[in-house]
N, C-alpha and C. Protein backbone atom coordinates (compact mmCIF):
# COMPACT_ATOMS: atom_id res chain seq x y z
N UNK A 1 -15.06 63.36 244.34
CA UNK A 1 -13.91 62.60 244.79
C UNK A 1 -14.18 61.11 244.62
N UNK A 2 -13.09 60.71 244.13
CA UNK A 2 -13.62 58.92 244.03
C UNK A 2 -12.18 58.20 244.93
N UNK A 3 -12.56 57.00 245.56
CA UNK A 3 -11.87 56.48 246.25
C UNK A 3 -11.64 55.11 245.27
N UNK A 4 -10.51 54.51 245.55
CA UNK A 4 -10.21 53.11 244.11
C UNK A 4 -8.78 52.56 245.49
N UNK A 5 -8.97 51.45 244.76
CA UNK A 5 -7.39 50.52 245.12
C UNK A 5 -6.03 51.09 244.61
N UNK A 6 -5.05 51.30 245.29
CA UNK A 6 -4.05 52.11 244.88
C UNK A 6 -3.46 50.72 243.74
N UNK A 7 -3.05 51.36 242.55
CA UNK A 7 -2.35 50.17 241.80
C UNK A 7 -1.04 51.19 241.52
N UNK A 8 0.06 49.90 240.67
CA UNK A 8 1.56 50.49 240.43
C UNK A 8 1.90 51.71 239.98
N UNK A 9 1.23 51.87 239.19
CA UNK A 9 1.00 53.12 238.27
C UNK A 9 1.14 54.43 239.06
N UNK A 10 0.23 54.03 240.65
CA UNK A 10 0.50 55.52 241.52
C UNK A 10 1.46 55.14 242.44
N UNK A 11 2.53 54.26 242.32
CA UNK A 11 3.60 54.65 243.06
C UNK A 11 4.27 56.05 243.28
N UNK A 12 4.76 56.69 242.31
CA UNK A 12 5.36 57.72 242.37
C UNK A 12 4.48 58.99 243.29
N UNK A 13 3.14 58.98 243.38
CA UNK A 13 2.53 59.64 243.81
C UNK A 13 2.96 59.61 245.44
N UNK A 14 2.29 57.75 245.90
CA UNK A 14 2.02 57.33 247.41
C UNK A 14 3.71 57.84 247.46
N UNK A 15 4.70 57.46 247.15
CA UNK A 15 5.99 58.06 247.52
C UNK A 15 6.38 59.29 248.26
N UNK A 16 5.75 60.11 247.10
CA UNK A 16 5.71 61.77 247.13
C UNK A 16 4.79 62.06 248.92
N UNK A 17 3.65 61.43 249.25
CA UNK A 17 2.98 61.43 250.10
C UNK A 17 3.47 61.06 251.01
N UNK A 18 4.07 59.82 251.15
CA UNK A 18 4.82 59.20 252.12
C UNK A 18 5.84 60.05 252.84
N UNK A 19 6.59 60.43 252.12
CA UNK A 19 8.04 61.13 252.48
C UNK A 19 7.39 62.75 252.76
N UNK A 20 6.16 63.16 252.43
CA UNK A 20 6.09 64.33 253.06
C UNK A 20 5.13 64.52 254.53
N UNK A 21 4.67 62.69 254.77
CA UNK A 21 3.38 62.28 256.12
C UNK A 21 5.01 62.26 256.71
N UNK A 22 5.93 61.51 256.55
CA UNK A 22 7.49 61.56 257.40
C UNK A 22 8.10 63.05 257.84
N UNK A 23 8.09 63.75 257.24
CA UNK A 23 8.12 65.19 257.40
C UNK A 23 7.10 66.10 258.40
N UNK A 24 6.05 65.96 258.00
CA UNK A 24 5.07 66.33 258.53
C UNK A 24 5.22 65.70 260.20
N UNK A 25 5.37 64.49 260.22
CA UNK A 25 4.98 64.47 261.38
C UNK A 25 7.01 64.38 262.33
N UNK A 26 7.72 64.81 261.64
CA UNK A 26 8.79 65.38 262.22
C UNK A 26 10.03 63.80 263.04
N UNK A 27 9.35 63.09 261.85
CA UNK A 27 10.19 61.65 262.30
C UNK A 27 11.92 62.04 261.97
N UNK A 28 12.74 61.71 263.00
CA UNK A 28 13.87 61.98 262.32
C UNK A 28 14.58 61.43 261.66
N UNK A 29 15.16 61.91 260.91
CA UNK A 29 16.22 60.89 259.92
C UNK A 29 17.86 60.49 260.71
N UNK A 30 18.41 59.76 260.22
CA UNK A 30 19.42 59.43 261.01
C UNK A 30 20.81 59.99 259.59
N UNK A 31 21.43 60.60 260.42
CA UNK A 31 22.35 61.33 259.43
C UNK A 31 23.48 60.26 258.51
N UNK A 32 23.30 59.26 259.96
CA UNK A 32 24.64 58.20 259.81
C UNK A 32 24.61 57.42 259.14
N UNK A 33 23.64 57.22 258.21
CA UNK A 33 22.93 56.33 256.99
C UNK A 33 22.46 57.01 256.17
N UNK A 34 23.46 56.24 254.71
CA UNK A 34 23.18 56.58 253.77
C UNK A 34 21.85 56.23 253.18
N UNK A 35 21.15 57.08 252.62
CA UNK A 35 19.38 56.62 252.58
C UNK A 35 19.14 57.55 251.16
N UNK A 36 18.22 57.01 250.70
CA UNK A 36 17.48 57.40 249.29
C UNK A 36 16.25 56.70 249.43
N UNK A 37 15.47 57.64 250.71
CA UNK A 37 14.35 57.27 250.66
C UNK A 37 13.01 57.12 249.89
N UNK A 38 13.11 57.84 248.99
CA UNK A 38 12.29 57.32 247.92
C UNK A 38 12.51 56.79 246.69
N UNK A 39 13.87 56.10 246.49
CA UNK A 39 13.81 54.92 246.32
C UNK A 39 13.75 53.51 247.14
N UNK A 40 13.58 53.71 248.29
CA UNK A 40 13.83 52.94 249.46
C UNK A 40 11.61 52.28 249.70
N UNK A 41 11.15 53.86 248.98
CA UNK A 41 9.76 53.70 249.01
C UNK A 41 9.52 53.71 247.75
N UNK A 42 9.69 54.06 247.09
CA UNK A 42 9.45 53.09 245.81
C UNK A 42 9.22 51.48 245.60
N UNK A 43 10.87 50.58 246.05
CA UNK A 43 10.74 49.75 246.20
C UNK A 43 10.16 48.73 246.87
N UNK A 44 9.73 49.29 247.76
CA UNK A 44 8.58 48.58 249.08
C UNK A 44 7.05 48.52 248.04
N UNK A 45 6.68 49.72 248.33
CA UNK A 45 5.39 50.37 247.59
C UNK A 45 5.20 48.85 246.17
N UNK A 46 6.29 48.95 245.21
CA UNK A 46 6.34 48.19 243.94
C UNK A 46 6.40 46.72 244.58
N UNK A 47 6.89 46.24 245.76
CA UNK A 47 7.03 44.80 245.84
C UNK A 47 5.74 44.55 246.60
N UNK A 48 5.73 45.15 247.37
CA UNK A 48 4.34 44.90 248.30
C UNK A 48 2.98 44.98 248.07
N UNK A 49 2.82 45.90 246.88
CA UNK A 49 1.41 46.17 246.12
C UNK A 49 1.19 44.60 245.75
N UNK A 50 2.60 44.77 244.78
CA UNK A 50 2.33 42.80 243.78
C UNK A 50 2.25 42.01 244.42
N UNK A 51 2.33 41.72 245.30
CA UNK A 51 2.35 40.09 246.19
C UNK A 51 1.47 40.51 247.13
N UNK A 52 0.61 41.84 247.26
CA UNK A 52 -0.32 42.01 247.82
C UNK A 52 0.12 41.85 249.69
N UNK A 53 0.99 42.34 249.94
CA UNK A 53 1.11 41.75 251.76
C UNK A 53 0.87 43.57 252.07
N UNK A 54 0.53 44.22 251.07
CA UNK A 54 0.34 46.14 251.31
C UNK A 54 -0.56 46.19 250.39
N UNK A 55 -2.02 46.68 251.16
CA UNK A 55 -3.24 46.96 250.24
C UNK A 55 -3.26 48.22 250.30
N UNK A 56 -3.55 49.45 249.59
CA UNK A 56 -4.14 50.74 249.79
C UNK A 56 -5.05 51.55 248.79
N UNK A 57 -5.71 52.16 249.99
CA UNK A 57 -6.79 52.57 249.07
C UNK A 57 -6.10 53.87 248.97
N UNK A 58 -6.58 54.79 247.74
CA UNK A 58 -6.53 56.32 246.95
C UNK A 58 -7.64 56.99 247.47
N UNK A 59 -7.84 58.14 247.29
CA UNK A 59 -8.54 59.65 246.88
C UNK A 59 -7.88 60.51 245.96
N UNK A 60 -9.10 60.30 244.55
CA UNK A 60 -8.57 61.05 243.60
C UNK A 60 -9.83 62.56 243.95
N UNK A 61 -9.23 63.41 243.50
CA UNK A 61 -10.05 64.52 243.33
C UNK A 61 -9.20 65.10 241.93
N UNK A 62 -10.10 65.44 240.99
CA UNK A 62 -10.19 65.60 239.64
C UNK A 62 -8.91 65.53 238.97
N UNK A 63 -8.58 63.67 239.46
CA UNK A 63 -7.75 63.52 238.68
C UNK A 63 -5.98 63.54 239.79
N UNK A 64 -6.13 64.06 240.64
CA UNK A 64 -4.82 64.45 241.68
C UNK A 64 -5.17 63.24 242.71
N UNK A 65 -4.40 62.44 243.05
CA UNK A 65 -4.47 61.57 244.41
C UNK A 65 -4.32 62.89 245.57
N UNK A 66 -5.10 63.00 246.49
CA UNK A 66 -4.83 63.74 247.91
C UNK A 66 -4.63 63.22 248.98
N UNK A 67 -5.46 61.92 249.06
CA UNK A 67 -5.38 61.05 250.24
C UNK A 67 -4.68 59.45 250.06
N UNK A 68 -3.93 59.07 251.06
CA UNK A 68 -3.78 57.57 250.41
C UNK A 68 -4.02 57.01 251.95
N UNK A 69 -3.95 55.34 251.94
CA UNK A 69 -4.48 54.79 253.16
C UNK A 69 -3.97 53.28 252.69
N UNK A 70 -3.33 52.72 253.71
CA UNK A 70 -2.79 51.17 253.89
C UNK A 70 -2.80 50.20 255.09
N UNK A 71 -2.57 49.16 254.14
CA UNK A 71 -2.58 48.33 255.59
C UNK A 71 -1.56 46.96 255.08
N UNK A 72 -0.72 46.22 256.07
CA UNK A 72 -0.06 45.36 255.50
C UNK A 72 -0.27 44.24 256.49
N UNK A 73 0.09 43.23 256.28
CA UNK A 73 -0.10 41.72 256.40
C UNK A 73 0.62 40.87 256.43
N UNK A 74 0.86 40.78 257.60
CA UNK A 74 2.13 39.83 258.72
C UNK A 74 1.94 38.88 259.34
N UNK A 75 2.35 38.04 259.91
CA UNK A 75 2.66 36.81 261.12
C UNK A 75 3.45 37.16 261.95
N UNK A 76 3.33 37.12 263.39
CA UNK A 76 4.12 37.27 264.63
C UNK A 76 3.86 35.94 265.20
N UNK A 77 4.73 35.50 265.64
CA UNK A 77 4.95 34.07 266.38
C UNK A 77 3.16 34.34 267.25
N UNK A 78 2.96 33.73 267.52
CA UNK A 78 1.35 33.64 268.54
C UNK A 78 1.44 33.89 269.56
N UNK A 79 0.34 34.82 270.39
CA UNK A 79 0.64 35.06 271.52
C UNK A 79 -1.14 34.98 272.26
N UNK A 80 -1.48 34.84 273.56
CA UNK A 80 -2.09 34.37 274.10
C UNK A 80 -3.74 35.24 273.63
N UNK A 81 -3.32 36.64 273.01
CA UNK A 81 -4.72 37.48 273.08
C UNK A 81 -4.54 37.49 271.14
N UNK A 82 -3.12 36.71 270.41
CA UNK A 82 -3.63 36.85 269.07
C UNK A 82 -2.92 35.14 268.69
N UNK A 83 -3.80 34.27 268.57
CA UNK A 83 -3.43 32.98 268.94
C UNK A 83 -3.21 32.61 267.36
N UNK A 84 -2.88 33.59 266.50
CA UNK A 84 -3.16 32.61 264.83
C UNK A 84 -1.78 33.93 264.83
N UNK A 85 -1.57 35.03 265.20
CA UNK A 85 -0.23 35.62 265.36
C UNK A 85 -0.33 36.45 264.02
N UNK A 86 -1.67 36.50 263.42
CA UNK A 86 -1.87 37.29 262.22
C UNK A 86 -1.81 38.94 262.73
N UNK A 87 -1.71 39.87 261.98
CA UNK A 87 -1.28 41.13 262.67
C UNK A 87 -1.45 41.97 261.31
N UNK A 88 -2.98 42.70 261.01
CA UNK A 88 -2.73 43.82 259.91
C UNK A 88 -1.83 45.49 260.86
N UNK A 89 -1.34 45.69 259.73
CA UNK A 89 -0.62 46.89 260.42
C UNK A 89 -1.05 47.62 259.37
N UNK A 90 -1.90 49.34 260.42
CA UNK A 90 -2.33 50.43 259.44
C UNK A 90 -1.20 51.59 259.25
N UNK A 91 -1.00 51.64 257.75
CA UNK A 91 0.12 52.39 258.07
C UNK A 91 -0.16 53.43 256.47
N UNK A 92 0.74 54.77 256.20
CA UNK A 92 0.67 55.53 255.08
C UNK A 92 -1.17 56.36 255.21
N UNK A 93 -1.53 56.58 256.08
CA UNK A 93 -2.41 57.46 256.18
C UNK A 93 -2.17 58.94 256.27
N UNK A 94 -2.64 59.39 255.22
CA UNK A 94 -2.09 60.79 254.83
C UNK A 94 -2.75 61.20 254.11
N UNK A 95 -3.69 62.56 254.33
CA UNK A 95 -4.86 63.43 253.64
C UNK A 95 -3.83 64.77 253.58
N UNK A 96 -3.75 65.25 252.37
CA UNK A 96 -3.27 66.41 251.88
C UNK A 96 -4.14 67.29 252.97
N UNK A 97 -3.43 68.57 253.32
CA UNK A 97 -3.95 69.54 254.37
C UNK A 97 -4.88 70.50 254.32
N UNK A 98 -5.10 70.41 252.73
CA UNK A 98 -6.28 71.37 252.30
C UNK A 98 -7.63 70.47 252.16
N UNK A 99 -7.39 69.32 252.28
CA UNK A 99 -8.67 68.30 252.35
C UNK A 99 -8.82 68.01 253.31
N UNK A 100 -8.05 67.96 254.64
CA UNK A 100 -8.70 67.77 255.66
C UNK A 100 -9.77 67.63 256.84
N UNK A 101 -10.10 67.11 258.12
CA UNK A 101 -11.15 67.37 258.54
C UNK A 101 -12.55 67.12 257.40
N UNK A 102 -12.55 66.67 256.74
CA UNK A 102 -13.33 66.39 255.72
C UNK A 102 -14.76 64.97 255.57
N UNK A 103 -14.07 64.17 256.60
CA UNK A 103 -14.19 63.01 256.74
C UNK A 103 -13.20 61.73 255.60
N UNK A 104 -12.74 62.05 255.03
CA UNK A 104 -11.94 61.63 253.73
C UNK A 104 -11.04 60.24 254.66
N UNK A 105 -10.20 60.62 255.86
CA UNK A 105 -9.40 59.90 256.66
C UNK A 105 -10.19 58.63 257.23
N UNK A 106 -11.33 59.01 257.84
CA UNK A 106 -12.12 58.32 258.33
C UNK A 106 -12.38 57.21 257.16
N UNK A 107 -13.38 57.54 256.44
CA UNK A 107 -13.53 56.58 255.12
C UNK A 107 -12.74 55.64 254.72
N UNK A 108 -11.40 55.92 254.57
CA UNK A 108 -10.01 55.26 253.96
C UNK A 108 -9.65 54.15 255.14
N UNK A 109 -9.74 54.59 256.70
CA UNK A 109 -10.19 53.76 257.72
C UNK A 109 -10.90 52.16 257.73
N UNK A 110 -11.92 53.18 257.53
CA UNK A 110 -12.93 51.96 257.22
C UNK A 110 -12.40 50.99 256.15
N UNK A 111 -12.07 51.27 255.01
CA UNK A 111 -12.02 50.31 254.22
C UNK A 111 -11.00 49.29 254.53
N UNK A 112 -9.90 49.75 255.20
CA UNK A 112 -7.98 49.25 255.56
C UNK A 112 -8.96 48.32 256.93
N UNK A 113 -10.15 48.33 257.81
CA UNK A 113 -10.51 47.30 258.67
C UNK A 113 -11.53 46.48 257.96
N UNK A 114 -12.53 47.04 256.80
CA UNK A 114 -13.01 45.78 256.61
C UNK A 114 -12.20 45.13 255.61
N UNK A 115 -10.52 45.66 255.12
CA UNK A 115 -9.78 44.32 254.35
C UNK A 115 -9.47 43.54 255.34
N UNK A 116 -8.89 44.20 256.45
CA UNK A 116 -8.33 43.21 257.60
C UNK A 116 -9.24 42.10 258.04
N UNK A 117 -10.72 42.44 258.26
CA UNK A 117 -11.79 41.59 258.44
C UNK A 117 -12.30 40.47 257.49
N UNK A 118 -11.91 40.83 256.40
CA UNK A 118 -12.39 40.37 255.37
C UNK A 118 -11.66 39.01 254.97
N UNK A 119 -9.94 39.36 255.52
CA UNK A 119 -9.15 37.95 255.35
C UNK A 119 -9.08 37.64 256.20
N UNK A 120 -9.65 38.00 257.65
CA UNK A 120 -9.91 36.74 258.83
C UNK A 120 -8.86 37.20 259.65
N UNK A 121 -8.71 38.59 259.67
CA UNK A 121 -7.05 39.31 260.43
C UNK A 121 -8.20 39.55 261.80
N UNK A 122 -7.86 39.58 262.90
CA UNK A 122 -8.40 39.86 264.33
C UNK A 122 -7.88 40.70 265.44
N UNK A 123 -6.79 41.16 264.89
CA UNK A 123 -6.01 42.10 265.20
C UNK A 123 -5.18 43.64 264.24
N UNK A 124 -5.64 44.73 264.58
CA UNK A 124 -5.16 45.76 263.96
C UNK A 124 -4.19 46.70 264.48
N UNK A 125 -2.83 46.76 264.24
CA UNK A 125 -2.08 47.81 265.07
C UNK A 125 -1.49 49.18 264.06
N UNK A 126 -1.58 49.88 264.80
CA UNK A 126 -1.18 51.18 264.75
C UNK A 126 -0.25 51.91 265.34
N UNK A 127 0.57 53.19 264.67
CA UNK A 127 0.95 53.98 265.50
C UNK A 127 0.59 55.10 264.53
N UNK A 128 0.48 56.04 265.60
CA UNK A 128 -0.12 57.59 265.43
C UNK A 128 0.35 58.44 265.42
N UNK A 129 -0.01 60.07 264.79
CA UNK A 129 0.38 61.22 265.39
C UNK A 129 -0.56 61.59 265.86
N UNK A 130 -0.26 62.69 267.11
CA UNK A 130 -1.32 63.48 267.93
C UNK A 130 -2.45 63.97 267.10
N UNK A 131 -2.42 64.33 266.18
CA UNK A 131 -3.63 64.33 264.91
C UNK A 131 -4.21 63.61 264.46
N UNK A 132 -3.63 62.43 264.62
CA UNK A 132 -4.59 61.67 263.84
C UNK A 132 -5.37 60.50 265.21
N UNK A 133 -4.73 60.56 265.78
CA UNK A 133 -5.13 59.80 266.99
C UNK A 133 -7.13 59.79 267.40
N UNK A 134 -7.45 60.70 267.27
CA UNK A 134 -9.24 60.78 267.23
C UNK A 134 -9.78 60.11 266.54
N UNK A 135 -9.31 59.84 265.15
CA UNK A 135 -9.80 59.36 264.41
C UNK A 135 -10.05 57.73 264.74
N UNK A 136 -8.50 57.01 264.90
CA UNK A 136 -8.58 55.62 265.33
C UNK A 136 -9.60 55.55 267.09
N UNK A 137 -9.04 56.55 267.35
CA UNK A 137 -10.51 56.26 268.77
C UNK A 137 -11.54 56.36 268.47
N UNK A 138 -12.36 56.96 267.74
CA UNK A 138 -13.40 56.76 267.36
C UNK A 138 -13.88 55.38 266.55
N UNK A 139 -12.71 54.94 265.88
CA UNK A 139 -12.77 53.72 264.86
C UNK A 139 -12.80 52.37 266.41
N UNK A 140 -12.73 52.98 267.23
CA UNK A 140 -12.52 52.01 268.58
C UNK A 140 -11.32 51.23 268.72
N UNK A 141 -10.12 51.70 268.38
CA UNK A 141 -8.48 51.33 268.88
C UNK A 141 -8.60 52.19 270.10
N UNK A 142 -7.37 51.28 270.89
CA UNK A 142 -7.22 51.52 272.02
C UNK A 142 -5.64 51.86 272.57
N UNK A 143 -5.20 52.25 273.15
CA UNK A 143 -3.78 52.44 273.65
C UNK A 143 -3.11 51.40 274.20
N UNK A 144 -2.21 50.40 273.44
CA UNK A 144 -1.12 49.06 274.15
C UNK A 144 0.06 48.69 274.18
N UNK A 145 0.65 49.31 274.75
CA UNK A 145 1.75 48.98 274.86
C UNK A 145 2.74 49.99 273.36
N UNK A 146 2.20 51.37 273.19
CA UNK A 146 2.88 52.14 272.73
C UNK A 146 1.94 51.71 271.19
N UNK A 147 0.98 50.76 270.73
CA UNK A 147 0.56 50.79 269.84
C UNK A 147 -1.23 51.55 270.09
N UNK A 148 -1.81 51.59 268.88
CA UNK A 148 -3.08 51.81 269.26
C UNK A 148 -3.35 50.14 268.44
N UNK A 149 -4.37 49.89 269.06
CA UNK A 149 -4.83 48.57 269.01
C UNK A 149 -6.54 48.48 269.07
N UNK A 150 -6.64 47.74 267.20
CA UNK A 150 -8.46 47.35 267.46
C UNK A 150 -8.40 45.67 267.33
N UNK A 151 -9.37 45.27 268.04
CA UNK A 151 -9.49 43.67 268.23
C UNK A 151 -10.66 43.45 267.43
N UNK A 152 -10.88 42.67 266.68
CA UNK A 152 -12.02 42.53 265.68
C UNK A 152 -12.72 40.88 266.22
């Protein structure tokens, strides 16, 4: 298995992944809006890779992406415990179900906090499913205010 920087090329893939981690974890759709969500993720995925404010790392296994992993890169007005108001948000974590439990999730982890660390981000938020939730506790996030939260 090799792990790499997701580039444009695997949009169509992280898409395919995306819209089935939305499924999977039973988010609902709203009927009353018209939506074409993967073109809706397409276009995010394609703008956000290039201007870089959405980093993600891959897992290829012979050749098939299974796992993907992100993180994006914001400003929130400043607040007293994040005083520069910088804010990575981990988000698109999704290990195909036959790779699971593997450690594969964990790994992809790691890399989405030392980018955050790496550009001087001091704050990491999250939200979870009941599955995946061990993982960020172990990574040492914490429960705040409906987010999981690591302070670097």
């Amino acid at each position: 298995m090799e792990k790499r920087l997701a580039v444009i090329d695997d949009v169509p893939v992280m898409v395919k992944l995306r819209k089935q981690q939305l499924i999977d974890e039973e988010l609902p759709s709203n009927p009353n809006i018209d939506t074409n969500i993967e073109k809706q993720l397409a276009d995010y995925f394609n703008f956000a890779l290039a201007d870089g404010s959405f980093i993600s790392w891959v897992v290829e296994n012979d050749g098939e992406i299974i796992a993907t992993s992100g993180v994006c890169f914001y400003v929130l007005p400043p607040y007293f415990s994040n005083p520069t108001g910088q804010t990575a948000y981990v988000t698109n974590m999704y290990t195909k179900p036959e790779y699971r439990k593997k450690g594969i999730a964990t790994e992809l982890l790691n890399l989405v906090i030392e980018e955050a660390k790496s550009r001087g981000y001091k704050v990491i938020r999250l939200h979870t499913s009941d599955d995946g939730k061990s993982i960020y506790q172990k990574a040492g996030f914490t429960d705040s205010d409906g987010y999981m939260v690591l302070r670097v």
